[in-house]
PDB file of N, CA and C in Angstrom:
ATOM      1  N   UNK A   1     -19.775  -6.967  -8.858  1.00  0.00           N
ATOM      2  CA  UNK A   1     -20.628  -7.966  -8.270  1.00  0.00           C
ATOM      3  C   UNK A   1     -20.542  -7.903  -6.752  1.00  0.00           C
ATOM      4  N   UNK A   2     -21.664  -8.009  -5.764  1.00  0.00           N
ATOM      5  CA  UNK A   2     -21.361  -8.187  -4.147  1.00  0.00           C
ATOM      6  C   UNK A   2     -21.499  -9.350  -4.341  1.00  0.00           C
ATOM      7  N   UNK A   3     -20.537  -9.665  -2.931  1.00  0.00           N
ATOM      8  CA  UNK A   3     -20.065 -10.730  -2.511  1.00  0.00           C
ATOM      9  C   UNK A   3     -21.636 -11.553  -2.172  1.00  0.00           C
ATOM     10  N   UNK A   4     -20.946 -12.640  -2.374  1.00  0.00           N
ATOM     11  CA  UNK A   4     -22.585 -13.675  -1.989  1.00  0.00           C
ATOM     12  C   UNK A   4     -21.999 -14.574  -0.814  1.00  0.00           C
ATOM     13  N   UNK A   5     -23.003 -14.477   0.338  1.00  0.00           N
ATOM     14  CA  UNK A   5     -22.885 -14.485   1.550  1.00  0.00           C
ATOM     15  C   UNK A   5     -22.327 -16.443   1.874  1.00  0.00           C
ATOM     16  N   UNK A   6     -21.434 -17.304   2.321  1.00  0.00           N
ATOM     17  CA  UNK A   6     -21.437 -18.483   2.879  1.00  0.00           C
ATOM     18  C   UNK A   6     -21.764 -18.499   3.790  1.00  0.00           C
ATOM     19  N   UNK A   7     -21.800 -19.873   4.381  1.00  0.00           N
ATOM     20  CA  UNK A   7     -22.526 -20.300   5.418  1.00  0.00           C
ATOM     21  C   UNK A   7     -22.027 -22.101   5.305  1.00  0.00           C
ATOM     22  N   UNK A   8     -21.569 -22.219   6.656  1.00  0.00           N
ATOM     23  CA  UNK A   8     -21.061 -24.362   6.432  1.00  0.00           C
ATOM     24  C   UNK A   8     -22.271 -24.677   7.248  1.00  0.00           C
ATOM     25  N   UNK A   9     -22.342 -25.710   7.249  1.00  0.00           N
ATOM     26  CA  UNK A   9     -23.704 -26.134   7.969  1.00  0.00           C
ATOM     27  C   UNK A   9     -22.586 -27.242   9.443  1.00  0.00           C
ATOM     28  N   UNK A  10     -22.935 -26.970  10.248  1.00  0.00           N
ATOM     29  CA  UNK A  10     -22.678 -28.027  11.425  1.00  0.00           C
ATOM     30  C   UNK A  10     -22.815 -28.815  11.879  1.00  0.00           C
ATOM     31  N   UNK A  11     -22.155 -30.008  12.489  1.00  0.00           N
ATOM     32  CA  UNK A  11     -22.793 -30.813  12.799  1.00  0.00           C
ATOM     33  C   UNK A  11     -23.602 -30.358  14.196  1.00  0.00           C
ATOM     34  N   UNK A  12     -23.909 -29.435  14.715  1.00  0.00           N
ATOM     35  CA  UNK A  12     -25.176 -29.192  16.056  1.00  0.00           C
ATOM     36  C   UNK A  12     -26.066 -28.614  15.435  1.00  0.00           C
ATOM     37  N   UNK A  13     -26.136 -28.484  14.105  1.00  0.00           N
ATOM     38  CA  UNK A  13     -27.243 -28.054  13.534  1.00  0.00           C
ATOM     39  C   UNK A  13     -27.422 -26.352  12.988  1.00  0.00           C
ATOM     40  N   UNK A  14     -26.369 -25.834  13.675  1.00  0.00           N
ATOM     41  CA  UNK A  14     -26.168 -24.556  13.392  1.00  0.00           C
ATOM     42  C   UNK A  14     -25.277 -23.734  12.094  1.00  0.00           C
ATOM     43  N   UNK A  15     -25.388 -22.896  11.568  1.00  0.00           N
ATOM     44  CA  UNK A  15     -24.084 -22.350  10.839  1.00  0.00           C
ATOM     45  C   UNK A  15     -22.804 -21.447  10.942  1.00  0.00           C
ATOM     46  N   UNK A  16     -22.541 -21.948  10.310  1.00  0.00           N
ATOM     47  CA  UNK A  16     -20.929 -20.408  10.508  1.00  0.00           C
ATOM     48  C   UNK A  16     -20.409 -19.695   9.212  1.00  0.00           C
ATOM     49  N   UNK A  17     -19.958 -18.778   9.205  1.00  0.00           N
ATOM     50  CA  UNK A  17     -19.005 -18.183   8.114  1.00  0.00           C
ATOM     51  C   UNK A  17     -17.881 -19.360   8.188  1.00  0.00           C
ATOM     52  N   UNK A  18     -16.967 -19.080   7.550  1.00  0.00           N
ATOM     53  CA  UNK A  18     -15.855 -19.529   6.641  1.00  0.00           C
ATOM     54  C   UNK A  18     -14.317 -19.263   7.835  1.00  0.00           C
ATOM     55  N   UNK A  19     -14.408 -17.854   8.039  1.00  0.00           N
ATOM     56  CA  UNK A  19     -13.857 -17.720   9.355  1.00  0.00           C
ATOM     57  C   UNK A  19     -13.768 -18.847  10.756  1.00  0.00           C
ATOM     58  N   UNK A  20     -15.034 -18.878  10.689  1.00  0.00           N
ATOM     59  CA  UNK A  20     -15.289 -19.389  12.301  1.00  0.00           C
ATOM     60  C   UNK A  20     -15.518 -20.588  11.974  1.00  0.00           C
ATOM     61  N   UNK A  21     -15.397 -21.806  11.102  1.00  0.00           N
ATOM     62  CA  UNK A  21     -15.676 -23.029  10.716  1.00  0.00           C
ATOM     63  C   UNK A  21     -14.338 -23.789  10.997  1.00  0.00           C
ATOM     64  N   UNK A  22     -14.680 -24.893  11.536  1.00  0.00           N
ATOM     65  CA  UNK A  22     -13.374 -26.211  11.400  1.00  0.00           C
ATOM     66  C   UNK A  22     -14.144 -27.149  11.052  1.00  0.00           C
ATOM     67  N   UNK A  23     -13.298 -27.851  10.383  1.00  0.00           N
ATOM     68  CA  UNK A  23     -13.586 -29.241  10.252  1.00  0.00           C
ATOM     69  C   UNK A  23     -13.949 -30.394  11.261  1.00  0.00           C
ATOM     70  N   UNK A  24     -13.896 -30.259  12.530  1.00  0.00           N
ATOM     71  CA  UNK A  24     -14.568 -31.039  13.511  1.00  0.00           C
ATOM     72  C   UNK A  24     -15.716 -30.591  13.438  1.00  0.00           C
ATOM     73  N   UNK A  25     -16.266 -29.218  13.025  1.00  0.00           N
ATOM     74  CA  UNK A  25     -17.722 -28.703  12.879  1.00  0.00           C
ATOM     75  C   UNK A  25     -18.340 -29.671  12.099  1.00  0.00           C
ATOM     76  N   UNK A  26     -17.765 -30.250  11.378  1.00  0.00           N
ATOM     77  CA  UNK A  26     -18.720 -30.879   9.876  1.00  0.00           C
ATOM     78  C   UNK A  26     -18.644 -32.137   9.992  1.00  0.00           C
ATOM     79  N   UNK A  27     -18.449 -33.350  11.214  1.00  0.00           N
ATOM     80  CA  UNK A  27     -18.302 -34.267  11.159  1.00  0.00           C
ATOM     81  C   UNK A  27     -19.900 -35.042  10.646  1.00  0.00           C
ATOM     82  N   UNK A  28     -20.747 -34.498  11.450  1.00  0.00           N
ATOM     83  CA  UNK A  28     -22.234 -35.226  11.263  1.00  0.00           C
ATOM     84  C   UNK A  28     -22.809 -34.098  10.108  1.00  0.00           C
ATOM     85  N   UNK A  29     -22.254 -32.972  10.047  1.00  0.00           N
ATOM     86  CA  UNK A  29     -23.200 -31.696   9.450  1.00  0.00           C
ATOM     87  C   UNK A  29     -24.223 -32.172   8.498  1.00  0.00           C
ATOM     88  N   UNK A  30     -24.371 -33.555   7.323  1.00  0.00           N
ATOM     89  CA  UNK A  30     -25.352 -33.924   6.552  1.00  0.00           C
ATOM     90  C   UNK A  30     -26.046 -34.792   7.606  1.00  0.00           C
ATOM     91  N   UNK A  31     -26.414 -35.280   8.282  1.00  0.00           N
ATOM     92  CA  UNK A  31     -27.625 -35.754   9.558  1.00  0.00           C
ATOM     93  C   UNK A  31     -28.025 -34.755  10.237  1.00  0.00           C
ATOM     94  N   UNK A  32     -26.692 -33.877  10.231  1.00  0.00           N
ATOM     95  CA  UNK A  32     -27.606 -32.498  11.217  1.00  0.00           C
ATOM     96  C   UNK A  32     -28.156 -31.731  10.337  1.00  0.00           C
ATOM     97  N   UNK A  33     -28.099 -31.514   9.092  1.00  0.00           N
ATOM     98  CA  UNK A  33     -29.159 -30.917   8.347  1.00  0.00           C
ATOM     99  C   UNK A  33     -30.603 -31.745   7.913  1.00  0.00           C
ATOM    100  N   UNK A  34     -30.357 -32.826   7.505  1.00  0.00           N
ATOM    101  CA  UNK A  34     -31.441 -33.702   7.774  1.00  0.00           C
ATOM    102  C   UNK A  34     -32.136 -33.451   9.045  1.00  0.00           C
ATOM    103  N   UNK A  35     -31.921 -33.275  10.232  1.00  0.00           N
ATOM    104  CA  UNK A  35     -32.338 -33.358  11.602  1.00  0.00           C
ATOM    105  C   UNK A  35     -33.253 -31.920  11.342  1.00  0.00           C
ATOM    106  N   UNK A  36     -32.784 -31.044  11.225  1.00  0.00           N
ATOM    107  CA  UNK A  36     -32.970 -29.255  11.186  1.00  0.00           C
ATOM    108  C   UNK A  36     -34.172 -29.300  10.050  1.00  0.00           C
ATOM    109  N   UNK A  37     -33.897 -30.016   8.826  1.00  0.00           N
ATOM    110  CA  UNK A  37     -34.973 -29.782   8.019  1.00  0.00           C
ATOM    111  C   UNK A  37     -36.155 -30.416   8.413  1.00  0.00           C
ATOM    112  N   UNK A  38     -36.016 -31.880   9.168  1.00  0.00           N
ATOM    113  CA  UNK A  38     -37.481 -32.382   9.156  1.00  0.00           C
ATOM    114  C   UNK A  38     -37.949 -31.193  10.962  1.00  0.00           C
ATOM    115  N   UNK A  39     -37.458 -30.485  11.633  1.00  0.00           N
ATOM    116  CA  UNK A  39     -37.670 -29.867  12.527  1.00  0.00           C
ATOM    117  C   UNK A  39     -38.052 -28.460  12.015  1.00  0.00           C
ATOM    118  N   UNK A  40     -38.098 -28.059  10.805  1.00  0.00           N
ATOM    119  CA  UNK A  40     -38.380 -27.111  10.723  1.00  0.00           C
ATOM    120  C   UNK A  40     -39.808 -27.444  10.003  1.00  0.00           C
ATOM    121  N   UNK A  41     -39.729 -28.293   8.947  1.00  0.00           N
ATOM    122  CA  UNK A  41     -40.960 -28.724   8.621  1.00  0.00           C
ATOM    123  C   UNK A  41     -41.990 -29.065   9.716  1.00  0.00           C
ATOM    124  N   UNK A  42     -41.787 -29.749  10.618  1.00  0.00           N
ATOM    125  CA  UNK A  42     -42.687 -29.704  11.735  1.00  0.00           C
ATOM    126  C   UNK A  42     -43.068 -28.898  12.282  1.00  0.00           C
ATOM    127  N   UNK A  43     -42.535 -27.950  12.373  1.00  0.00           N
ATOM    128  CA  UNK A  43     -42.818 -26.815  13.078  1.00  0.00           C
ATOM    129  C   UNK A  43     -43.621 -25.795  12.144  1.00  0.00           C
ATOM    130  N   UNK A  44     -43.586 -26.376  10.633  1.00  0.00           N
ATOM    131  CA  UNK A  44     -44.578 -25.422   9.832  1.00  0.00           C
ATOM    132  C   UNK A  44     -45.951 -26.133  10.145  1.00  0.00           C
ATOM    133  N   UNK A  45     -46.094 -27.379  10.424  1.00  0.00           N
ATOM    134  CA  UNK A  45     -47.280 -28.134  10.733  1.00  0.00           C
ATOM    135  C   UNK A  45     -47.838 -28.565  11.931  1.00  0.00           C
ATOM    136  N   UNK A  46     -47.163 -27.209  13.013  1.00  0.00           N
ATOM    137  CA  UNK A  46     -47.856 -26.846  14.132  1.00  0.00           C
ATOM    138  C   UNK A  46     -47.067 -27.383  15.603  1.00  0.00           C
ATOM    139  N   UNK A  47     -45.915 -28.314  15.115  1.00  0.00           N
ATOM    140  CA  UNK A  47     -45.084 -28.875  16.319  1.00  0.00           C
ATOM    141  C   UNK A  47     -45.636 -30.017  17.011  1.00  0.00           C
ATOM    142  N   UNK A  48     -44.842 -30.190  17.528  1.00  0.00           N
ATOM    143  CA  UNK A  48     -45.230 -31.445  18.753  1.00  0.00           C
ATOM    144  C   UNK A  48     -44.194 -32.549  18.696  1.00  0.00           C
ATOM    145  N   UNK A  49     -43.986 -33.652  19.047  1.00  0.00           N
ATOM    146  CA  UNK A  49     -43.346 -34.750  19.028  1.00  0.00           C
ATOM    147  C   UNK A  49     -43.173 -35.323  17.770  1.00  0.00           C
ATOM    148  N   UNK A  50     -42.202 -35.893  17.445  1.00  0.00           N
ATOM    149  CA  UNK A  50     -41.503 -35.893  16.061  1.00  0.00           C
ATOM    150  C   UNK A  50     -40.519 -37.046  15.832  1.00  0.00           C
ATOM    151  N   UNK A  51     -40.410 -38.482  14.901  1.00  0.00           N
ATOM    152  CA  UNK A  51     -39.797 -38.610  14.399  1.00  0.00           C
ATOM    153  C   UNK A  51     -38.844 -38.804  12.843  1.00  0.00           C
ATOM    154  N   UNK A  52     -37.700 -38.199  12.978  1.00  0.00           N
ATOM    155  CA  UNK A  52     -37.230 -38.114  11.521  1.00  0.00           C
ATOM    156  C   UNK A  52     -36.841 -39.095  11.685  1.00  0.00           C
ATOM    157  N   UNK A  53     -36.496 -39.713   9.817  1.00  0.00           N
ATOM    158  CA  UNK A  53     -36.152 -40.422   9.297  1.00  0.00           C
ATOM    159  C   UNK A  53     -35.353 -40.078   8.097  1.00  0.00           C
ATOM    160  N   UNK A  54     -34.044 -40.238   7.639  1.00  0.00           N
ATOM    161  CA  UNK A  54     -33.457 -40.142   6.721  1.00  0.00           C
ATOM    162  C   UNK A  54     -32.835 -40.571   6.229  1.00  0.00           C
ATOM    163  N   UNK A  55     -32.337 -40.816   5.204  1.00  0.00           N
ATOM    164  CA  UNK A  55     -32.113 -41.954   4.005  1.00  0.00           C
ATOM    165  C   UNK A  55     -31.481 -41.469   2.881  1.00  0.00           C
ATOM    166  N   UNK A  56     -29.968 -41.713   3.264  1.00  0.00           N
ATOM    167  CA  UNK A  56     -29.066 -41.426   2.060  1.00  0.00           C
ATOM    168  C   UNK A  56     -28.352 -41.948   1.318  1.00  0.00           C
ATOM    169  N   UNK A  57     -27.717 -41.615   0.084  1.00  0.00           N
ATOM    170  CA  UNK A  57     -26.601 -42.476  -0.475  1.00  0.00           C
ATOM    171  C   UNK A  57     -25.438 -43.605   0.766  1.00  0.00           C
ATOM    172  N   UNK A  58     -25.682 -43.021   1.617  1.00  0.00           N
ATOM    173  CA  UNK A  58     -24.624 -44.128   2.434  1.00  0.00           C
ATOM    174  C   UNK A  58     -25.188 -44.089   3.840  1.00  0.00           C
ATOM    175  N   UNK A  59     -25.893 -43.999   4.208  1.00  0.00           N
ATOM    176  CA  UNK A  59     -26.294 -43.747   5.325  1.00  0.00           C
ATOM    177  C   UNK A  59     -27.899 -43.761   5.764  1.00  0.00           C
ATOM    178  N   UNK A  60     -28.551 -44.024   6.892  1.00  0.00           N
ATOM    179  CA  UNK A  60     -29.838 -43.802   7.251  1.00  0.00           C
ATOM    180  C   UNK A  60     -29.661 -43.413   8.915  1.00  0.00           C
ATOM    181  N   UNK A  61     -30.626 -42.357   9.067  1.00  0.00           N
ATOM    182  CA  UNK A  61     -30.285 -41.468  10.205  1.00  0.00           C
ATOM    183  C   UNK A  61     -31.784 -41.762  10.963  1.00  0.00           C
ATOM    184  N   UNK A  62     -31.780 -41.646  12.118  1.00  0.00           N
ATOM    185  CA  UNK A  62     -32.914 -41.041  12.769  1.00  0.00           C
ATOM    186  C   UNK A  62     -33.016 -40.745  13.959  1.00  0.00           C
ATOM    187  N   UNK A  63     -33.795 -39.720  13.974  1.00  0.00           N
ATOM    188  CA  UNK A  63     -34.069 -39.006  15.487  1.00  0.00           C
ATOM    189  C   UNK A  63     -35.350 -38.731  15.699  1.00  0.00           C
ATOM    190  N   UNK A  64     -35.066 -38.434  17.155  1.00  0.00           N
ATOM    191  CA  UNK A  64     -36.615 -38.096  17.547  1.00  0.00           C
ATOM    192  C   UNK A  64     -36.409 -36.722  18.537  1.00  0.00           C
ATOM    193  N   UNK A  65     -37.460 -35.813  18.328  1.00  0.00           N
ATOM    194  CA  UNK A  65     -37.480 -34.904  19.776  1.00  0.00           C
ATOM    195  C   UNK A  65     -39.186 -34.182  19.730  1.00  0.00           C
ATOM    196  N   UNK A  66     -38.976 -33.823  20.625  1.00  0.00           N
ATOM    197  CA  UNK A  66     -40.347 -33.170  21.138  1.00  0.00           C
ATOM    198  C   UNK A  66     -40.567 -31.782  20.983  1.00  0.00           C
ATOM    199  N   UNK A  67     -39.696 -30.420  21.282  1.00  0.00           N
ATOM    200  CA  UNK A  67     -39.797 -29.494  21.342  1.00  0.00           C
ATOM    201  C   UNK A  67     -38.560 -28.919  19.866  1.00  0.00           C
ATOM    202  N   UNK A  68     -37.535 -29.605  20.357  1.00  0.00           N
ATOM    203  CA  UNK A  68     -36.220 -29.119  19.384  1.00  0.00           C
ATOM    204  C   UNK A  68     -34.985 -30.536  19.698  1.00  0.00           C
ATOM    205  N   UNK A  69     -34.740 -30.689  18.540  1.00  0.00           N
ATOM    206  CA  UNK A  69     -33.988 -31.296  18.494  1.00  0.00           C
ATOM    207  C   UNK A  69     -32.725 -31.580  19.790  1.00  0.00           C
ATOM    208  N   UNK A  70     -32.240 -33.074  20.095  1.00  0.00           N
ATOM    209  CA  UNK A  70     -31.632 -32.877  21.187  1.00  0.00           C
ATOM    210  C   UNK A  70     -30.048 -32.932  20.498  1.00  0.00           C
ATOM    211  N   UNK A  71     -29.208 -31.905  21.468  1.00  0.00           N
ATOM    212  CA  UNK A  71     -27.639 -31.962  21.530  1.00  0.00           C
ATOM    213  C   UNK A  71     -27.075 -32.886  22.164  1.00  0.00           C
ATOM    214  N   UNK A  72     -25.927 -33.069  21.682  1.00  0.00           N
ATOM    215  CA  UNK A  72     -24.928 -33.901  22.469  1.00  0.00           C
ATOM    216  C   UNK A  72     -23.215 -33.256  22.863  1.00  0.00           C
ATOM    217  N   UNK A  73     -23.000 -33.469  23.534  1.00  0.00           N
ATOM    218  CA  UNK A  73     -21.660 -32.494  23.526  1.00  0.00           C
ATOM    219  C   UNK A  73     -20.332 -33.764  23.428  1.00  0.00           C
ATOM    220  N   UNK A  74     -20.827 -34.759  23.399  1.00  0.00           N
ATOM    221  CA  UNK A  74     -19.739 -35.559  23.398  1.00  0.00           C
ATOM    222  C   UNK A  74     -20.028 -37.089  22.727  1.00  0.00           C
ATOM    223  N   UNK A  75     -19.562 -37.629  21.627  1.00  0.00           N
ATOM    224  CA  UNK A  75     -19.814 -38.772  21.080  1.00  0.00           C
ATOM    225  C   UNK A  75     -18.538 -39.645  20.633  1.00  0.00           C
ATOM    226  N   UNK A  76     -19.063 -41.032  20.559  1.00  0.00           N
ATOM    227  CA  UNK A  76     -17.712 -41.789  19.640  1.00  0.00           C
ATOM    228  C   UNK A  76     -18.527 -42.162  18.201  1.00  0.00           C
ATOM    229  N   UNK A  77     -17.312 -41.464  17.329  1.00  0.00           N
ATOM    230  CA  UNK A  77     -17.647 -41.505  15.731  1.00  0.00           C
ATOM    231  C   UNK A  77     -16.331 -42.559  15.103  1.00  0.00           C
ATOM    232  N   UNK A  78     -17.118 -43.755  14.556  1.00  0.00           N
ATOM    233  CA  UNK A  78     -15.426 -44.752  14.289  1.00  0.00           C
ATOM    234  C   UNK A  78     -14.915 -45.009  14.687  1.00  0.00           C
ATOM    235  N   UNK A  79     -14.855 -44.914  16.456  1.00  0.00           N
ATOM    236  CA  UNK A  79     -14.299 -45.674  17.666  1.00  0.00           C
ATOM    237  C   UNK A  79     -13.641 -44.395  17.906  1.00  0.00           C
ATOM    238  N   UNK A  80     -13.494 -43.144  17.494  1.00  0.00           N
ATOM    239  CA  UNK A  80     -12.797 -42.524  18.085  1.00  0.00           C
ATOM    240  C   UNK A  80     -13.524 -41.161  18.890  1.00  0.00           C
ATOM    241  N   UNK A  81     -13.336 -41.381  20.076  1.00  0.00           N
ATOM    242  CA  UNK A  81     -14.225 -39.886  21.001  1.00  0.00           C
ATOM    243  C   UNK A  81     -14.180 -38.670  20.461  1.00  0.00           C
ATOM    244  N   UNK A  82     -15.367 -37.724  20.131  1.00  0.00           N
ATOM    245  CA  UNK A  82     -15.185 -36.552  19.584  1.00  0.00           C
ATOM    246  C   UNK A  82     -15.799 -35.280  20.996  1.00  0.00           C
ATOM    247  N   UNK A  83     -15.311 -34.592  21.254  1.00  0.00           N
ATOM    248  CA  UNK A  83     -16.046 -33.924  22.333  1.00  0.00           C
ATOM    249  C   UNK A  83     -16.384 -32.249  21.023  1.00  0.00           C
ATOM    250  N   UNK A  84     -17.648 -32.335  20.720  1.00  0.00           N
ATOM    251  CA  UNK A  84     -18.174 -31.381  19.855  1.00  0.00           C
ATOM    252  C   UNK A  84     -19.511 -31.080  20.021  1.00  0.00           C
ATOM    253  N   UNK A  85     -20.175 -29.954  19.852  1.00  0.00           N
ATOM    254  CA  UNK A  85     -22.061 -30.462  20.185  1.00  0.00           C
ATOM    255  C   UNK A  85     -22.590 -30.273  18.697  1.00  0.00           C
ATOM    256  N   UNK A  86     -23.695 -32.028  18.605  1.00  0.00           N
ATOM    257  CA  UNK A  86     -23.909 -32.417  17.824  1.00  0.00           C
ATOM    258  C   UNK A  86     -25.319 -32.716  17.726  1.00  0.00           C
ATOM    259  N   UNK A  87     -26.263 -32.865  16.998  1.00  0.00           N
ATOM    260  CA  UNK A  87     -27.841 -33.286  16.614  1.00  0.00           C
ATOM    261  C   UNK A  87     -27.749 -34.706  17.530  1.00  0.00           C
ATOM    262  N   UNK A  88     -28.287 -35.182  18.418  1.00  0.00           N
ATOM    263  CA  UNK A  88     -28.249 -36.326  18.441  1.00  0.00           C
ATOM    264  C   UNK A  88     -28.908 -37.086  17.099  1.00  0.00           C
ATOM    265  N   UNK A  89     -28.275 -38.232  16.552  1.00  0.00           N
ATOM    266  CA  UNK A  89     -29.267 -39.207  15.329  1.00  0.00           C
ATOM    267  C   UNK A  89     -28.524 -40.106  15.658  1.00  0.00           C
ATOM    268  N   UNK A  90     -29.211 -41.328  15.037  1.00  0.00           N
ATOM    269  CA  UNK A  90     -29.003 -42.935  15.466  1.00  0.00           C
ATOM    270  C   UNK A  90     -29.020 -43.140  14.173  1.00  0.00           C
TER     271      UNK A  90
END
C-alpha cells in the first residue's frame, strides 16, 4: 500500500505535515477552516467582499475580508496571550 499523504489544518489557515505541526498550530484550526472554506467558495463566485458566518456544535464564528482573509500574529484565547498567526474570527 503507499503511504496516504497528512496534512493538520492551522489555525492561520494553512497546513502542515505531521513533522512540522505543534499544537499551538491548532488552537483556532476549526474557525480557520471555516474561514478558508467560505473564502474559497467566494472566490469560486467571482470574489469581492465577504462575510462568513459559522455555526458549530460549540461555537459561532465570524469574519469578514475583502481580498483574503485577515491574519493576526498575536491574540488572547481564555485570558491567556498566544503570539501565533491566526484567521482573524469573532
Amino acid at each position: 500500500l503507499a503511504p496516504i499523504p497528512v496534512s493538520f489544518m492551522k489555525s492561520d489557515g494553512g497546513l502542515a505535515s505531521p513533522s512540522q505541526f505543534s499544537g499551538k498550530d491548532a488552537l483556532l484550526s476549526g474557525p480557520a477552516g471555516g474561514v478558508v472554506g467560505a473564502h474559497m467558495f467566494n472566490l469560486s463566485r467571482g470574489g469581492g467582499p465577504a462575510v462568513a458566518f459559522d455555526m458549530g456544535g460549540t461555537s459561532t464564528d465570524v469574519s469578514y475580508f475583502e481580498k483574503e482573509p485577515e491574519r493576526l500574529y498575536e491574540t488572547i484565547i481564555a485570558g491567556v496571550r498566544v503570539r501565533t498567526p491566526i484567521v482573524a474570527v469573532h
